[in-house]
C-alpha atoms as a PDB file:
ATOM      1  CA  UNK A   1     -29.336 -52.167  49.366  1.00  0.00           C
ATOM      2  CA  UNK A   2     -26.198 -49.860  49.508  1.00  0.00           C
ATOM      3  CA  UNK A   3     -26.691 -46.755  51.595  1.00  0.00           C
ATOM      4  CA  UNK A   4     -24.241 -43.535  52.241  1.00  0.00           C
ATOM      5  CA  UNK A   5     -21.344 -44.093  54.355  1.00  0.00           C
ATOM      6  CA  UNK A   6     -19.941 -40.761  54.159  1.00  0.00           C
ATOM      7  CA  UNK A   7     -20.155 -37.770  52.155  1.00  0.00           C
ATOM      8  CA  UNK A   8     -16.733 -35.527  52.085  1.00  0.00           C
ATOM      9  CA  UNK A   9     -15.231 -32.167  50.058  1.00  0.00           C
ATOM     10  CA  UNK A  10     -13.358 -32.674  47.323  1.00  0.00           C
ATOM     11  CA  UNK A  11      -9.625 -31.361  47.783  1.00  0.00           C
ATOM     12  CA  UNK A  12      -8.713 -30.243  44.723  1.00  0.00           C
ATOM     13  CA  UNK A  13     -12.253 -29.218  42.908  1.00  0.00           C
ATOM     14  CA  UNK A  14     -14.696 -26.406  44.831  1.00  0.00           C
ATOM     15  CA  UNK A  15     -18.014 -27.719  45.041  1.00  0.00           C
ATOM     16  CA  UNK A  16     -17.608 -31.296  44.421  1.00  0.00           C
ATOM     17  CA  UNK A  17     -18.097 -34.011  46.904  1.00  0.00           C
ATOM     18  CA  UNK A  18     -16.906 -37.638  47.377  1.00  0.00           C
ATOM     19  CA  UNK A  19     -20.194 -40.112  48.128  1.00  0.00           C
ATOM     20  CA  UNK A  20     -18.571 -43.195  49.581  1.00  0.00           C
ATOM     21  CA  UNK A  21     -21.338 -46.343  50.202  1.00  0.00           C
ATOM     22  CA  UNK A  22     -21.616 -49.147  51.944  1.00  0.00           C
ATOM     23  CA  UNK A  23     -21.942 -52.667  50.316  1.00  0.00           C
ATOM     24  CA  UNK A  24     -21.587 -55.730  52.815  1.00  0.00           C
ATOM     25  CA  UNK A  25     -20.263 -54.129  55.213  1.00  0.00           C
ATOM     26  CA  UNK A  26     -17.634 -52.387  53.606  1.00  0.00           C
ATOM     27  CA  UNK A  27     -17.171 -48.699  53.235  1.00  0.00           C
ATOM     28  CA  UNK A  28     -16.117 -47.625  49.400  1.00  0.00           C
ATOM     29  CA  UNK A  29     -15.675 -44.661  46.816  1.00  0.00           C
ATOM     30  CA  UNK A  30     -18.635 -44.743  44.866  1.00  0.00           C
ATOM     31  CA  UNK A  31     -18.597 -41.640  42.784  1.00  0.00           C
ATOM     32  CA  UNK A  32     -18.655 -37.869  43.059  1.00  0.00           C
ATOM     33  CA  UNK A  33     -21.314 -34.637  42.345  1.00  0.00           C
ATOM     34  CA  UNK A  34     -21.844 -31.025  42.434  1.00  0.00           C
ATOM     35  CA  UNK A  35     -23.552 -29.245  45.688  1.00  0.00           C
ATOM     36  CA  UNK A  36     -26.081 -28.707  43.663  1.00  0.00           C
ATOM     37  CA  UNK A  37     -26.863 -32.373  43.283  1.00  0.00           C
ATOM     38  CA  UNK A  38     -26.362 -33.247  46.700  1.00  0.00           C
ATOM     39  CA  UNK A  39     -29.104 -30.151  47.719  1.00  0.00           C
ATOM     40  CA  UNK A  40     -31.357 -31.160  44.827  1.00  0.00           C
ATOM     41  CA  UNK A  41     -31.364 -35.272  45.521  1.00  0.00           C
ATOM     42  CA  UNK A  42     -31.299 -34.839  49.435  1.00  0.00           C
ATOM     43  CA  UNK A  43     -28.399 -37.077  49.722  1.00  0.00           C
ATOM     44  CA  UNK A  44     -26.846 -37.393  52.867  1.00  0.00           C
ATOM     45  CA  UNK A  45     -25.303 -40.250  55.392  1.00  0.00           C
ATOM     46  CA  UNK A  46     -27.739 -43.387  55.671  1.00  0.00           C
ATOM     47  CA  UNK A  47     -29.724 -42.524  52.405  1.00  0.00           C
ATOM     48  CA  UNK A  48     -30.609 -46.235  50.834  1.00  0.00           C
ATOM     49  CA  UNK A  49     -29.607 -45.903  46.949  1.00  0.00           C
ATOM     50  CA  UNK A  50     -30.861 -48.670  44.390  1.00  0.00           C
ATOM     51  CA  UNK A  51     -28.207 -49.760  41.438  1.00  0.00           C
ATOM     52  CA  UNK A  52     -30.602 -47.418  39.416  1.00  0.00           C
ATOM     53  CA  UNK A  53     -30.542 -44.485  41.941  1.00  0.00           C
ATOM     54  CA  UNK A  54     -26.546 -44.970  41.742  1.00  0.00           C
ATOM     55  CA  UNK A  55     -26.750 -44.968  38.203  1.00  0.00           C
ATOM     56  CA  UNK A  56     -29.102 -42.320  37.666  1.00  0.00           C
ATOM     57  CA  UNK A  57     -26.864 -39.699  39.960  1.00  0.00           C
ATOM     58  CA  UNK A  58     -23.679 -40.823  37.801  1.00  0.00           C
ATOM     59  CA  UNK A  59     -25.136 -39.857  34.655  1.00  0.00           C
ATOM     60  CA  UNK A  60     -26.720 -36.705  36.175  1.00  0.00           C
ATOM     61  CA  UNK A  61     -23.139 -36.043  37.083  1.00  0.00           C
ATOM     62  CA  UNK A  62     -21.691 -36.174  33.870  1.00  0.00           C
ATOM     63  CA  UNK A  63     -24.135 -34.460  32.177  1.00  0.00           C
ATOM     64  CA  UNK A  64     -23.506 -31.418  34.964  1.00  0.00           C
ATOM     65  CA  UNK A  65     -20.237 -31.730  34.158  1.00  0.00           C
ATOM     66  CA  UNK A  66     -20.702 -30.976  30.389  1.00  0.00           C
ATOM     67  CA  UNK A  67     -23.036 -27.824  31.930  1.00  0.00           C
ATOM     68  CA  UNK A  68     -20.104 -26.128  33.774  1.00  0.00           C
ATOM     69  CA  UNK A  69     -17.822 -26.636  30.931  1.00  0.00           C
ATOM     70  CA  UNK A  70     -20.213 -25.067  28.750  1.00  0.00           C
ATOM     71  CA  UNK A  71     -20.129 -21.900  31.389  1.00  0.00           C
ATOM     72  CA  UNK A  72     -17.013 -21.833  30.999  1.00  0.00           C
ATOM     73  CA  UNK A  73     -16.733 -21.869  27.399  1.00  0.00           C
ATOM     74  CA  UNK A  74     -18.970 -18.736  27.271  1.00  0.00           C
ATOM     75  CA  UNK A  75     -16.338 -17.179  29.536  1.00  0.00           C
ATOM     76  CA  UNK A  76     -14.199 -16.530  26.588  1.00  0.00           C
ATOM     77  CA  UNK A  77     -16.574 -14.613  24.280  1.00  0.00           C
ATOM     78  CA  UNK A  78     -19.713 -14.876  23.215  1.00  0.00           C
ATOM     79  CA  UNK A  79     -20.974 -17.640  21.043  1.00  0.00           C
ATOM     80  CA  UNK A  80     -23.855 -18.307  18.845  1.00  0.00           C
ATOM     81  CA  UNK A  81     -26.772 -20.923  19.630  1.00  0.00           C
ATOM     82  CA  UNK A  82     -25.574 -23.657  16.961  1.00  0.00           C
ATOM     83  CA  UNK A  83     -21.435 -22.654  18.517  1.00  0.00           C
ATOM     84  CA  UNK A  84     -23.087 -24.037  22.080  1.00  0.00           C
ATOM     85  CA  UNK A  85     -24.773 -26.690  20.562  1.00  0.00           C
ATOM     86  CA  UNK A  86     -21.792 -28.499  18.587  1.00  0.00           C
ATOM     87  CA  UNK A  87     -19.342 -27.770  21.424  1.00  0.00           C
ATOM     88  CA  UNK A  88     -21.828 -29.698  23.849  1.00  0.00           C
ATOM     89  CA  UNK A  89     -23.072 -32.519  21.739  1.00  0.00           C
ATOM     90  CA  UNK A  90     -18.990 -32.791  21.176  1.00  0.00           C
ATOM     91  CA  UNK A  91     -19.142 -34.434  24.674  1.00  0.00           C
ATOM     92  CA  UNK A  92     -19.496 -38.275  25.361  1.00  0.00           C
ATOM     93  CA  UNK A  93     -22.620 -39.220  27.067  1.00  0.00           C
ATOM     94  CA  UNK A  94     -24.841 -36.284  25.841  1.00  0.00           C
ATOM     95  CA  UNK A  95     -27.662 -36.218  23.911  1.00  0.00           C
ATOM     96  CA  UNK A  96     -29.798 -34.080  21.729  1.00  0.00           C
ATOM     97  CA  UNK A  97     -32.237 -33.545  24.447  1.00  0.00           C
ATOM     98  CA  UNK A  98     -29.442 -32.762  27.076  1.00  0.00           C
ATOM     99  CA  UNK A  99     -28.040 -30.235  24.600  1.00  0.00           C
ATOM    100  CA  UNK A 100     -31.738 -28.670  24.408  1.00  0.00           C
ATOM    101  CA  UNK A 101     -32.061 -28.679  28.624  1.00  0.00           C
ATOM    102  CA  UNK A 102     -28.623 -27.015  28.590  1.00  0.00           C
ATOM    103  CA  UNK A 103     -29.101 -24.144  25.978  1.00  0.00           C
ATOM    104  CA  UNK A 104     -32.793 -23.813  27.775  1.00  0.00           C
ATOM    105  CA  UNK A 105     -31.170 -22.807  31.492  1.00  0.00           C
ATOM    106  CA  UNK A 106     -28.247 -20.673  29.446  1.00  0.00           C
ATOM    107  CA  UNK A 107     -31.056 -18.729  27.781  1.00  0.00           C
ATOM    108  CA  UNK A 108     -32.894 -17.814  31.465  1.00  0.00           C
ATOM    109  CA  UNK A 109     -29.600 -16.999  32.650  1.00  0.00           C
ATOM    110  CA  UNK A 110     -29.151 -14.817  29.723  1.00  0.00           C
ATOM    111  CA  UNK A 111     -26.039 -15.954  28.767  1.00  0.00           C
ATOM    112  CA  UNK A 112     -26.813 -17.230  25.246  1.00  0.00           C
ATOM    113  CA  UNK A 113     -28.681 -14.731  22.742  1.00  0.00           C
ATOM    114  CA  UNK A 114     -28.604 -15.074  19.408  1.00  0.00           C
ATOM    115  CA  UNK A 115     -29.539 -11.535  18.697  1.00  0.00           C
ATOM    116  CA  UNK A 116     -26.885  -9.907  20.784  1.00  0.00           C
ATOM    117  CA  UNK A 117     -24.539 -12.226  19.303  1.00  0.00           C
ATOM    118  CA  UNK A 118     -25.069 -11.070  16.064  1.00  0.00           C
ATOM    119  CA  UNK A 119     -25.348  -6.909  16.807  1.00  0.00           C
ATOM    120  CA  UNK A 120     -21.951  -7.939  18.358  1.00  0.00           C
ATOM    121  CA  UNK A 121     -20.269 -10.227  15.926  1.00  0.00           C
ATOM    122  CA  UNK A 122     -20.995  -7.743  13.150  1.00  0.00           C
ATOM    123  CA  UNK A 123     -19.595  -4.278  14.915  1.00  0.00           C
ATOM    124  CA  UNK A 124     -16.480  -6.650  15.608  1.00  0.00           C
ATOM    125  CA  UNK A 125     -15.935  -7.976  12.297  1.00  0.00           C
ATOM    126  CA  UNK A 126     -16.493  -4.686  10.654  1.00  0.00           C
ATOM    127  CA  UNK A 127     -14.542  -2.436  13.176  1.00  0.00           C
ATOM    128  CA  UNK A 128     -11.475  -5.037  13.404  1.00  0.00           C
ATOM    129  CA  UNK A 129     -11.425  -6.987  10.557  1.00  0.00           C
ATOM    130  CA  UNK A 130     -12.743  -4.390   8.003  1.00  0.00           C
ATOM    131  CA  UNK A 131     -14.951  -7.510   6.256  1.00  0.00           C
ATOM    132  CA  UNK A 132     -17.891  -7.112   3.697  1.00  0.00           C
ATOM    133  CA  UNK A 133     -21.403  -7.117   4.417  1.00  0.00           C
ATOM    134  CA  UNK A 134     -21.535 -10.030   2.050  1.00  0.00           C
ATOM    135  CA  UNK A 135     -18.979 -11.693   4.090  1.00  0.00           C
ATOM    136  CA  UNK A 136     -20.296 -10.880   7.220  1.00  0.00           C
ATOM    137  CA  UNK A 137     -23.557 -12.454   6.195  1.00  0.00           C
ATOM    138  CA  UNK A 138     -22.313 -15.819   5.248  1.00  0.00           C
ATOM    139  CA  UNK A 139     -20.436 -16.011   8.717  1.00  0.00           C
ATOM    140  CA  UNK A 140     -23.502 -15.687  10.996  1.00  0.00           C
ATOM    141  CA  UNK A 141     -25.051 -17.999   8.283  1.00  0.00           C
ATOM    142  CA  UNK A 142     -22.786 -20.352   9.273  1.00  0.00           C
ATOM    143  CA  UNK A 143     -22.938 -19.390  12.575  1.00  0.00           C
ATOM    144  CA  UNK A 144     -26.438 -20.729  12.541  1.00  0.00           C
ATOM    145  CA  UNK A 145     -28.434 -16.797  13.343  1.00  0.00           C
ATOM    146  CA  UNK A 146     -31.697 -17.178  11.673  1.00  0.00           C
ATOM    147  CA  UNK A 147     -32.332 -14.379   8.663  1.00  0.00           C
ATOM    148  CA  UNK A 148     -34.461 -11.925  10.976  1.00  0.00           C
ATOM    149  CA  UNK A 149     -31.850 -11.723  13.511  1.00  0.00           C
ATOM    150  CA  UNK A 150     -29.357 -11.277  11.394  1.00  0.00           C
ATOM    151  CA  UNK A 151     -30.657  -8.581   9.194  1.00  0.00           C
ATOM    152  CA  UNK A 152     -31.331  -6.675  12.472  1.00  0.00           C
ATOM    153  CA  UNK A 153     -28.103  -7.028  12.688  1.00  0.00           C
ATOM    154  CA  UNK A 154     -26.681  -5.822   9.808  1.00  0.00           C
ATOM    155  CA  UNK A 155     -28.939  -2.450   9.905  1.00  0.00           C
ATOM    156  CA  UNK A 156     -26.154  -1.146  11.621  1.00  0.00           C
ATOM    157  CA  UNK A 157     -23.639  -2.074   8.722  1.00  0.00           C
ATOM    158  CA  UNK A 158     -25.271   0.362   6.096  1.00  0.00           C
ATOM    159  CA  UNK A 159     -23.903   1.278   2.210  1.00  0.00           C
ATOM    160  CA  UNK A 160     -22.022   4.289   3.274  1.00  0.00           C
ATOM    161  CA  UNK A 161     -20.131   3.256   5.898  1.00  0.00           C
ATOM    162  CA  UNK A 162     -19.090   0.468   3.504  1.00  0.00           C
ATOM    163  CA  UNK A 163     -17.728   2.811   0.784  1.00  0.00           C
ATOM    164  CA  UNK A 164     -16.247   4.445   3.353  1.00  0.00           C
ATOM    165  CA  UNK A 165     -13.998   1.128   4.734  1.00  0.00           C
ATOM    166  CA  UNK A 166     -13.574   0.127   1.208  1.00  0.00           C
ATOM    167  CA  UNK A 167     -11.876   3.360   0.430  1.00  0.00           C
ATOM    168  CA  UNK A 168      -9.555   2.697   3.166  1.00  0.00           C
ATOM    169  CA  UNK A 169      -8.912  -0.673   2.013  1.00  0.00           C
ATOM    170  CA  UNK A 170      -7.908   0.636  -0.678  1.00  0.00           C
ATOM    171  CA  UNK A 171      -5.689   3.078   0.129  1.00  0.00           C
ATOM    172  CA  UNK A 172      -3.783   0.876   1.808  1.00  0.00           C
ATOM    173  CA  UNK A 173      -3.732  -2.130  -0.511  1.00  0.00           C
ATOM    174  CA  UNK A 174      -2.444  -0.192  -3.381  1.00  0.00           C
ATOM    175  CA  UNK A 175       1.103  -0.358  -2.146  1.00  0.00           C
ATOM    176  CA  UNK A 176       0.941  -4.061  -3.016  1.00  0.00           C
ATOM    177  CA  UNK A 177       0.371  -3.321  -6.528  1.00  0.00           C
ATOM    178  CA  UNK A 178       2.724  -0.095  -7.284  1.00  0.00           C
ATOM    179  CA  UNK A 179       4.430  -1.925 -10.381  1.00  0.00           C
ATOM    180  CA  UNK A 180       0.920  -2.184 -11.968  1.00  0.00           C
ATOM    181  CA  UNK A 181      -0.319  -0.245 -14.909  1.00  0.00           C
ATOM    182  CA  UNK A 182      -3.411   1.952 -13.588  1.00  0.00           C
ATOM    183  CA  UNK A 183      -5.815  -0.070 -15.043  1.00  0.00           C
ATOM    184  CA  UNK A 184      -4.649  -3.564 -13.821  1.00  0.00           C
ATOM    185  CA  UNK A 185      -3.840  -1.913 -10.751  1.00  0.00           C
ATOM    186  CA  UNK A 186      -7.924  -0.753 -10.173  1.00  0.00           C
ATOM    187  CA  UNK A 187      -9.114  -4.507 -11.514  1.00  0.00           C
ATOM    188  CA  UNK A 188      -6.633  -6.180  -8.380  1.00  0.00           C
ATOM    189  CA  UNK A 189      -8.297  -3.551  -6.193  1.00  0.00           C
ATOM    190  CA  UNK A 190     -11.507  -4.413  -7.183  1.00  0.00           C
ATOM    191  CA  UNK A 191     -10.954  -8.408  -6.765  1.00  0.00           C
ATOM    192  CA  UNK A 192      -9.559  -7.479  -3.715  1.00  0.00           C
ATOM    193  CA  UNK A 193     -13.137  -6.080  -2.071  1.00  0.00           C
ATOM    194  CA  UNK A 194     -14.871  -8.397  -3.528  1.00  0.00           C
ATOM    195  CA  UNK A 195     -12.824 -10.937  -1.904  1.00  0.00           C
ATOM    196  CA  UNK A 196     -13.180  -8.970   1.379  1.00  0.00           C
ATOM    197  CA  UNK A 197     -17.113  -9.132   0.982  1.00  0.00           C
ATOM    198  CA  UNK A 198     -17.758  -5.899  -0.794  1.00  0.00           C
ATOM    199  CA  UNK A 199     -20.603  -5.923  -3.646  1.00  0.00           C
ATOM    200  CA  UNK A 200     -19.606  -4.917  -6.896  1.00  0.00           C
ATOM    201  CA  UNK A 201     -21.630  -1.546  -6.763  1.00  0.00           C
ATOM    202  CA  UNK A 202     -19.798  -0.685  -3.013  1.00  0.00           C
ATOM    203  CA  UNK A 203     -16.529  -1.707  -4.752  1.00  0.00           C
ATOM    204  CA  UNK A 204     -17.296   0.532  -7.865  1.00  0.00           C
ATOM    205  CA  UNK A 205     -17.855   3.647  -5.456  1.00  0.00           C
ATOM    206  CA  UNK A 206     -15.293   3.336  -3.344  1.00  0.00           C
ATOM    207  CA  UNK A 207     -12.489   3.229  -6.378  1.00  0.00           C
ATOM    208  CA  UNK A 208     -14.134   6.393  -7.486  1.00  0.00           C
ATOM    209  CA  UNK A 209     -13.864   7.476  -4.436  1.00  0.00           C
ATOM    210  CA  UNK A 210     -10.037   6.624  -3.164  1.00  0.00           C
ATOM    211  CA  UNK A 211      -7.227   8.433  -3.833  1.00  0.00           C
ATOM    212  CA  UNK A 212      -5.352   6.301  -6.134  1.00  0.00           C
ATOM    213  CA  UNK A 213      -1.448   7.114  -6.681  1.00  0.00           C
ATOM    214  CA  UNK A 214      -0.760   7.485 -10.272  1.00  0.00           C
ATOM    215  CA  UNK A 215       1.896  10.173 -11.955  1.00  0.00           C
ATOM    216  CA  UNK A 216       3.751   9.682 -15.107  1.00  0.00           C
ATOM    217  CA  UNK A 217       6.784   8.588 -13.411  1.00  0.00           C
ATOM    218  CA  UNK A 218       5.206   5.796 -11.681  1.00  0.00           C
ATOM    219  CA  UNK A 219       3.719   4.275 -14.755  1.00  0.00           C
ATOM    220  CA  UNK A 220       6.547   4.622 -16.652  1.00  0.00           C
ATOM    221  CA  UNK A 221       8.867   2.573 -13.493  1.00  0.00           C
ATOM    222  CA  UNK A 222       5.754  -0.062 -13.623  1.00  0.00           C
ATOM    223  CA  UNK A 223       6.116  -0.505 -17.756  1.00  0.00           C
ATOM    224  CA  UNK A 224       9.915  -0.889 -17.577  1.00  0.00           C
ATOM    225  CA  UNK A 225       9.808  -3.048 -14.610  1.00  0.00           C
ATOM    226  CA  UNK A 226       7.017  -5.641 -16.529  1.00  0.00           C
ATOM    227  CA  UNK A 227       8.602  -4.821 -19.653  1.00  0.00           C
ATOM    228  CA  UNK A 228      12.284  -5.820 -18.938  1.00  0.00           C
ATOM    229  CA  UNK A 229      10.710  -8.896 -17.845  1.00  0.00           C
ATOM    230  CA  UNK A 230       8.914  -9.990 -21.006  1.00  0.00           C
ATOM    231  CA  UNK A 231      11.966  -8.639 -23.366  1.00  0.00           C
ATOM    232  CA  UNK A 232      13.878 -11.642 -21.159  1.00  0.00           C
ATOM    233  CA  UNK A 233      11.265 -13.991 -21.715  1.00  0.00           C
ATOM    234  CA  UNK A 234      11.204 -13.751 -25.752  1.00  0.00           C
ATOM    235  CA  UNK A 235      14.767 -13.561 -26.270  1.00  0.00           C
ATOM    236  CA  UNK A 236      14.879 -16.201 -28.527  1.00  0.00           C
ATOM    237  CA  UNK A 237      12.321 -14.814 -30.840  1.00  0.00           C
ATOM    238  CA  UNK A 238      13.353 -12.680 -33.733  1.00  0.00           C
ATOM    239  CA  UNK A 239      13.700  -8.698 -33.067  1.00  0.00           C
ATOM    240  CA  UNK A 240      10.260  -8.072 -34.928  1.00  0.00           C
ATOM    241  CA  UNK A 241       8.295 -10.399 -33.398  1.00  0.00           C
ATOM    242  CA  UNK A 242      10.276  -9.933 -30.003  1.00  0.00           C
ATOM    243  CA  UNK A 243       8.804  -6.320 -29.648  1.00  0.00           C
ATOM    244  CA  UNK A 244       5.105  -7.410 -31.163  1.00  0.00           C
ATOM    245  CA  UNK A 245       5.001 -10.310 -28.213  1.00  0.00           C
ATOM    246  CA  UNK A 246       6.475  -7.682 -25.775  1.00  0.00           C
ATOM    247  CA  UNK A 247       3.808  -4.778 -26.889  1.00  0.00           C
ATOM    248  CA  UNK A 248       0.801  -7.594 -26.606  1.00  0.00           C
ATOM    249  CA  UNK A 249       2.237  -8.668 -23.473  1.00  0.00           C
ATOM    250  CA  UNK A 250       2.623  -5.217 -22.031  1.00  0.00           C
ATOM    251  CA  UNK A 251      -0.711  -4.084 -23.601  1.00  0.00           C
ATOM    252  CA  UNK A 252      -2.874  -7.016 -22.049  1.00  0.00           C
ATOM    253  CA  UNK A 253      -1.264  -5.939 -18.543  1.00  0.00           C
ATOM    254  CA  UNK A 254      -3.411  -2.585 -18.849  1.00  0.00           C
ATOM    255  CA  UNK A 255      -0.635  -0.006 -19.803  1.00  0.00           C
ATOM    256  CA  UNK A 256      -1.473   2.535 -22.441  1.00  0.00           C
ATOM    257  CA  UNK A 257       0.072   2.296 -25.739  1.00  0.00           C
ATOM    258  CA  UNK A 258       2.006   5.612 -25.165  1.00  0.00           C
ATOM    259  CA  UNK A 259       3.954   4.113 -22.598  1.00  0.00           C
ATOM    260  CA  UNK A 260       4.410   0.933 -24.101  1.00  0.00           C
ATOM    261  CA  UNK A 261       6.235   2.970 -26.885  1.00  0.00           C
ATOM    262  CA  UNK A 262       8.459   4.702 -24.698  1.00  0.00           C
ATOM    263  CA  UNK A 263       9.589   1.518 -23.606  1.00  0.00           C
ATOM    264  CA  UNK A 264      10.080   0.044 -26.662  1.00  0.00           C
ATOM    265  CA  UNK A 265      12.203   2.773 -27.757  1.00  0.00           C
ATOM    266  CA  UNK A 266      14.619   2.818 -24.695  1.00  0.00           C
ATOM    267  CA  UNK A 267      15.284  -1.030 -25.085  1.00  0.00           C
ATOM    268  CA  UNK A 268      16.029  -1.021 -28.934  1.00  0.00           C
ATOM    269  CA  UNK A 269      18.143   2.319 -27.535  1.00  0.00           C
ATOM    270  CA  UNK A 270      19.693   0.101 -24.787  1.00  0.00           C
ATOM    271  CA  UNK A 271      20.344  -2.974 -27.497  1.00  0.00           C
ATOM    272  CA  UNK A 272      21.921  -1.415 -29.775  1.00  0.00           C
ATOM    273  CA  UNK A 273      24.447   0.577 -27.840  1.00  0.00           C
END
């Protein structure tokens, strides 16, 4: 039966050790461990090991292995139950009921709560990323939090303070859209938060809430600009149904038929010059 020749300190890894045996008479590298395993299986120099014993301890090993990783992994931030889970079953060698021991000693130690998770992940998401409730929700869904958790979560996220972000979404976003008419320029805004995760009722508020830029001169820069465009587009067409296609066109895009006049006039001005 092999026994322990020798048991040295791995150079380049802390807390790993070399167990060499001997078979026949001949002194080999057998395979390595943690301190841990050497403390917890009593190995040491002259211990007899069976093929199963040897076989055992290597499989312990790896398994160990997959444990420190998965410390290390919650280094980085924190991470939900079901992130732990699919980042240790990603491992060779490991099985459901590894991936259940592993997430069990994590939870002593405190390093894996769902619940905190959550309280966190939501304060980060809205704070930094300025996301929906209703986006928020489906990414600790996916995240695997259960329903109480994450509604205990998302008692911190409440309707005002969401108004409040989607105003300043908006005031921000409207830049994008400065060559829209008003009207087309609040529907974008309002795809926009719902996009973001907003409801349609915290969406509603906020655009009667935000400080929209509008004047005259604005709208009449944003008709010309869409105008000019469809005036190219139906060259071909004769002059009266030219300006019908233009006014539908320009109509449809949510400027006001006052506007849409002006226009009209200054490019039958412009043509006939």
């Amino acid at each position: 039966m092999p026994k322990i020749a020798k048991i040295t300190a791995a150079k380049k890894t802390k807390q790993r050790y070399h167990i060499h045996l001997e078979k026949n008479g001949k002194e080999e590298y057998a395979f390595s461990v943690s301190e841990d395993m050497i403390v917890s299986e009593d190995l040491m120099k002259g211990k007899e090991l069976t093929e199963e014993d040897i076989s055992r301890l290597k499989s312990r090993d790896e398994i160990e292995k997959v444990y420190q990783r998965a410390l290390n992994y919650l280094s980085y931030r924190m991470r939900s139950e079901k992130e732990l889970k699919d980042y240790i079953l990603g491992h060779e060698h490991v099985e459901e009921e590894d991936a259940f021991e592993m997430i069990q000693r994590l939870r002593k130690l405190d390093f894996v709560n769902d619940g905190r998770f959550a309280e966190a992940f939501v304060r980060t998401r809205k704070d930094q990323s300025k996301k929906g409730p209703r986006t928020i929700r489906q990414e600790l869904k996916q995240k695997g939090i259960s329903e109480k958790e994450m509604e205990n979560a998302m008692e911190q996220y409440g309707e005002e303070e969401a108004v409040e972000l989607a105003v300043e979404l908006i005031e921000k976003k409207q830049k994008s859209y400065k060559r829209e008419s008003r009207r087309r320029k609040e529907q974008k805004l309002m795809q926009f938060l719902l996009q973001k995760g907003y409801s349609m009722e915290t969406a509603s508020k906020a655009l009667q809430q935000a400080d929209i830029e509008s004047d005259e001169e604005e709208e009449l820069a944003a008709v010309r600009a869409q105008g000019e465009k469809l005036w190219r587009k139906h060259q071909s067409k004769a002059d009266w149904e030219r300006k019908q296609r233009v006014k539908q066109g320009l109509y449809q895009k949510g400027f006001p038929s006052e506007h849409i006049e002006i226009f009209l006039e200054e490019i039958e001005s412009s043509d006939s010059l």
